[in-house]
N, C-alpha and C. Protein backbone atom coordinates (compact mmCIF):
# COMPACT_ATOMS: atom_id res chain seq x y z
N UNK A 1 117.16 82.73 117.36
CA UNK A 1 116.69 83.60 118.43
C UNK A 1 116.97 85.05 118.05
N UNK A 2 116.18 86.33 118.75
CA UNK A 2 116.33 87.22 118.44
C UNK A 2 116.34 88.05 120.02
N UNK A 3 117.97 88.87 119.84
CA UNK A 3 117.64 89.33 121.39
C UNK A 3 118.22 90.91 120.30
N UNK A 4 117.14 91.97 121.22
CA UNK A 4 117.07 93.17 120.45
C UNK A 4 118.05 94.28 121.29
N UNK A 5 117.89 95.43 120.96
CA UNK A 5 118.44 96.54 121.79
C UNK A 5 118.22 96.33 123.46
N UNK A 6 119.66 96.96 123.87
CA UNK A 6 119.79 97.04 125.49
C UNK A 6 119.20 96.42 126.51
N UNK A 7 119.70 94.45 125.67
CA UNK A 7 118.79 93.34 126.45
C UNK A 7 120.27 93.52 127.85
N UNK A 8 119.91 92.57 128.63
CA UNK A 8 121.47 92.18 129.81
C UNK A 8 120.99 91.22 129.87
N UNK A 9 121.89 89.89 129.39
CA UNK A 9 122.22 88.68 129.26
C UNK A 9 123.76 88.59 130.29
N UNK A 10 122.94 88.11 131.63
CA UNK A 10 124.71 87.64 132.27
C UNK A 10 124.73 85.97 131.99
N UNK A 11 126.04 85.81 133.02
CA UNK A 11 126.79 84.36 132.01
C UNK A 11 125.35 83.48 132.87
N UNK A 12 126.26 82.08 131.98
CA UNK A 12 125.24 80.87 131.66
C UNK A 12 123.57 80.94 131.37
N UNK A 13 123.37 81.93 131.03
CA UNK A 13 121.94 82.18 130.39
C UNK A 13 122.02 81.06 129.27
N UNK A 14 121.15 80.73 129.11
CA UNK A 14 120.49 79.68 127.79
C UNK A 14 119.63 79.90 127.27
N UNK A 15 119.61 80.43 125.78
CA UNK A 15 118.16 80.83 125.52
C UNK A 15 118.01 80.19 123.86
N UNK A 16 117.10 79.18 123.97
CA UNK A 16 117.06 78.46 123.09
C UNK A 16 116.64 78.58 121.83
N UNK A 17 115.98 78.13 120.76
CA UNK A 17 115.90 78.54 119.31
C UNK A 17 114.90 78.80 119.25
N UNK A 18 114.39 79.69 118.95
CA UNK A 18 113.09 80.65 118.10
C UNK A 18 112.69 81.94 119.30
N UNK A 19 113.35 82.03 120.61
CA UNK A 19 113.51 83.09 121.35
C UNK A 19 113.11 84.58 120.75
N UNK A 20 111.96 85.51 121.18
CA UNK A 20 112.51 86.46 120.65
C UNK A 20 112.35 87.44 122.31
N UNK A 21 113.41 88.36 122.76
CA UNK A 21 113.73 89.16 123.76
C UNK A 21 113.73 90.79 122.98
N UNK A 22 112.52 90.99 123.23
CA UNK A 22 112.45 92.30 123.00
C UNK A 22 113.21 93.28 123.54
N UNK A 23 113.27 94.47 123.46
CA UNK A 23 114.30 95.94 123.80
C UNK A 23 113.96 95.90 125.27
N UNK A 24 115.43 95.93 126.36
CA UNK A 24 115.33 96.50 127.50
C UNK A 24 115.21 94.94 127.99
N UNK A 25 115.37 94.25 127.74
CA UNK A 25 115.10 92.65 128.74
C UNK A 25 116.05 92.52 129.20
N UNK A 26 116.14 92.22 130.86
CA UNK A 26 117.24 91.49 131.26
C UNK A 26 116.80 90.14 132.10
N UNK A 27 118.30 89.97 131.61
CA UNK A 27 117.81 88.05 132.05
C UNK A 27 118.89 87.97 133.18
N UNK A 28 118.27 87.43 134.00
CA UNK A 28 119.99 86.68 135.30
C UNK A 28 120.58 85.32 134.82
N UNK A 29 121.35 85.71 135.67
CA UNK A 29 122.80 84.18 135.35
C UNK A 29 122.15 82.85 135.82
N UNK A 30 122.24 82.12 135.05
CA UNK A 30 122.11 80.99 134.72
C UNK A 30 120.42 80.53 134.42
N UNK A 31 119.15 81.52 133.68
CA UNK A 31 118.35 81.16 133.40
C UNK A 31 118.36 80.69 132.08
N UNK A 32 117.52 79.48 132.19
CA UNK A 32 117.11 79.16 130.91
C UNK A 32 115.81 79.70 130.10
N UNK A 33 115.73 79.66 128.90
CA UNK A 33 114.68 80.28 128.19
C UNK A 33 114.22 79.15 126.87
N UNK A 34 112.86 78.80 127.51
CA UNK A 34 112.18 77.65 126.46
C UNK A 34 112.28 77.78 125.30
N UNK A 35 112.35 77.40 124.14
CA UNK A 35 112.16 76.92 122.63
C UNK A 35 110.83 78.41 122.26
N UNK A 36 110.89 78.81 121.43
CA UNK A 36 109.98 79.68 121.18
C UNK A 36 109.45 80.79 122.14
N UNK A 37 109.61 81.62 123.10
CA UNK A 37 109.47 82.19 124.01
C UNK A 37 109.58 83.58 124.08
N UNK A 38 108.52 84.19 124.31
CA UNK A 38 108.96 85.16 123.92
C UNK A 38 108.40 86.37 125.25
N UNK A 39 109.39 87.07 125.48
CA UNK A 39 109.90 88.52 126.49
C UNK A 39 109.23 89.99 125.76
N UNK A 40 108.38 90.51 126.44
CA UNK A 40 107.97 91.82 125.78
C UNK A 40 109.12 92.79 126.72
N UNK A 41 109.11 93.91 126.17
CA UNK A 41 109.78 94.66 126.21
C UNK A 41 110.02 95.66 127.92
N UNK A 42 111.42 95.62 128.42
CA UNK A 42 111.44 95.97 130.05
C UNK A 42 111.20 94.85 131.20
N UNK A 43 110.85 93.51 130.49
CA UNK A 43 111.01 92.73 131.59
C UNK A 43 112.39 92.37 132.27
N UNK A 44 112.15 91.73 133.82
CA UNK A 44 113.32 91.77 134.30
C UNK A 44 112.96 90.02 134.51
N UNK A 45 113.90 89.09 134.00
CA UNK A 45 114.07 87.87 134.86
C UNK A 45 114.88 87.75 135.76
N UNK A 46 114.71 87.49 137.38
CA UNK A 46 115.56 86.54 138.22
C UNK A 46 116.57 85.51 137.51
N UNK A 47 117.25 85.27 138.33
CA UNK A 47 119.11 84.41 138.51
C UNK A 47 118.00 82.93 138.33
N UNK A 48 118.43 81.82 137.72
CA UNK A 48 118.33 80.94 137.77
C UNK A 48 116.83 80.29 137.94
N UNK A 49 116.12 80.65 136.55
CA UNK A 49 114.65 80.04 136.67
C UNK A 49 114.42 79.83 135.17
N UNK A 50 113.50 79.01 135.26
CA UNK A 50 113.38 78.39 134.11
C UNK A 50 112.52 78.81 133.70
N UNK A 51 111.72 78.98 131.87
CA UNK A 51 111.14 79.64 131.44
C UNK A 51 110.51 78.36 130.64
N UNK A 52 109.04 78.32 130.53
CA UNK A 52 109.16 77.23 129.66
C UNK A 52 108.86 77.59 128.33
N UNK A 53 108.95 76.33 127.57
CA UNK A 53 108.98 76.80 125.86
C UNK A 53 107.35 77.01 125.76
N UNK A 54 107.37 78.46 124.46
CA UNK A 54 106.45 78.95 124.11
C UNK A 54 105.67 79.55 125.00
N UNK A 55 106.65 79.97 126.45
CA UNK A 55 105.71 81.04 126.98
C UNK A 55 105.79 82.80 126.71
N UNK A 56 104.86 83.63 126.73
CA UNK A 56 105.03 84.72 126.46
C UNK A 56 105.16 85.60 128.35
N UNK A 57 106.05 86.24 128.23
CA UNK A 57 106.51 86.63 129.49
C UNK A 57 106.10 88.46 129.34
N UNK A 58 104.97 88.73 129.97
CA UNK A 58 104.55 90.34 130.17
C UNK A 58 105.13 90.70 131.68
N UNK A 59 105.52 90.06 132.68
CA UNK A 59 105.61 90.54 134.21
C UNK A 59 106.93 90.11 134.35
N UNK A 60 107.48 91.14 135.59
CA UNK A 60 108.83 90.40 135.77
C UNK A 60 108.39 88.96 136.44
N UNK A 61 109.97 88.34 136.26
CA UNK A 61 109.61 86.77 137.03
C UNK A 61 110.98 86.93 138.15
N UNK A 62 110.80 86.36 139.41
CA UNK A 62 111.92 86.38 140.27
C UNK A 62 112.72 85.19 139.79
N UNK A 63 113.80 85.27 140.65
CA UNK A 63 114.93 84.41 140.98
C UNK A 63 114.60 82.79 141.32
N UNK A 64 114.60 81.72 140.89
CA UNK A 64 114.76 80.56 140.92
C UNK A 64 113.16 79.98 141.16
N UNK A 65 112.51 80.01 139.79
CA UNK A 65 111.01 79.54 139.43
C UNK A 65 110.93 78.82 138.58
N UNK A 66 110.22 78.56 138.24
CA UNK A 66 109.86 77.39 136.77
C UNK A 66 108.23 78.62 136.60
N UNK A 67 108.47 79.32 135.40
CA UNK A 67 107.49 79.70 134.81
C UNK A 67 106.92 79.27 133.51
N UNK A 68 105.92 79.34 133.28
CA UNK A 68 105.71 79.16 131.73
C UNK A 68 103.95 79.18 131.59
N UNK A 69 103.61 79.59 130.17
CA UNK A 69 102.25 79.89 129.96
C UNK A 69 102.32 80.94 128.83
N UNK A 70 101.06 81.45 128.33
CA UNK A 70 100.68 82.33 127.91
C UNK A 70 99.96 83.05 128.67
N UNK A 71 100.19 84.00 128.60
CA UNK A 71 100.60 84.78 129.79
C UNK A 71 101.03 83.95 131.38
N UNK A 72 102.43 84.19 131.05
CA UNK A 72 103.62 83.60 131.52
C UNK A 72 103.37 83.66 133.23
N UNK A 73 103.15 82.15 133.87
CA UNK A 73 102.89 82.68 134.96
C UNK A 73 103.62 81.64 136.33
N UNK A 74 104.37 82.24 137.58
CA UNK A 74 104.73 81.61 138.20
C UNK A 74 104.03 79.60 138.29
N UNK A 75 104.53 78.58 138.24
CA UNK A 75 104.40 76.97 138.51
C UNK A 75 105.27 76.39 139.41
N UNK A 76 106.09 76.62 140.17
CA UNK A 76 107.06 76.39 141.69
C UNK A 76 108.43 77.33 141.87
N UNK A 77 108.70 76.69 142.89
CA UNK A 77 109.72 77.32 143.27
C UNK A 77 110.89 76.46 143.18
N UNK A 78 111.87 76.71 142.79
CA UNK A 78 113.22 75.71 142.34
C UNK A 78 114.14 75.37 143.56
């Protein structure tokens, strides 16, 4: 995984292998982040939502979702 300049990673984040988190990403506590996935630069993730593998994330995502896609897009609410 690759997390770049002035990401915020709080605790129990999970962010799995081939990740890349571009400059300025912050992630909340306890999200997970799919297998290959990748964060452009200034997004904000919500506390506790899931990201799925190989989605590309351009928008913020709130607090406790299951997202995933190219171009990364809300699928429920947790």
């Amino acid at each position: 995984a690759s997390v770049d300049h002035e990401c915020v990673i709080e605790d129990y984040v999970h962010i799995s292998p081939h990740c890349t988190l571009c400059g300025n990403v912050s992630v909340g506590e306890g999200t997970w982040i799919g297998a290959g996935s990748t964060i452009i630069p200034g997004v904000k993730i919500g506390k506790w939502s899931v990201i799925g593998a190989g989605s590309v994330v351009t928008k913020d995502i709130p607090d406790n979702v299951l997202a995933a896609g190219n171009r990364c897009r809300i699928i429920k609410s947790l």
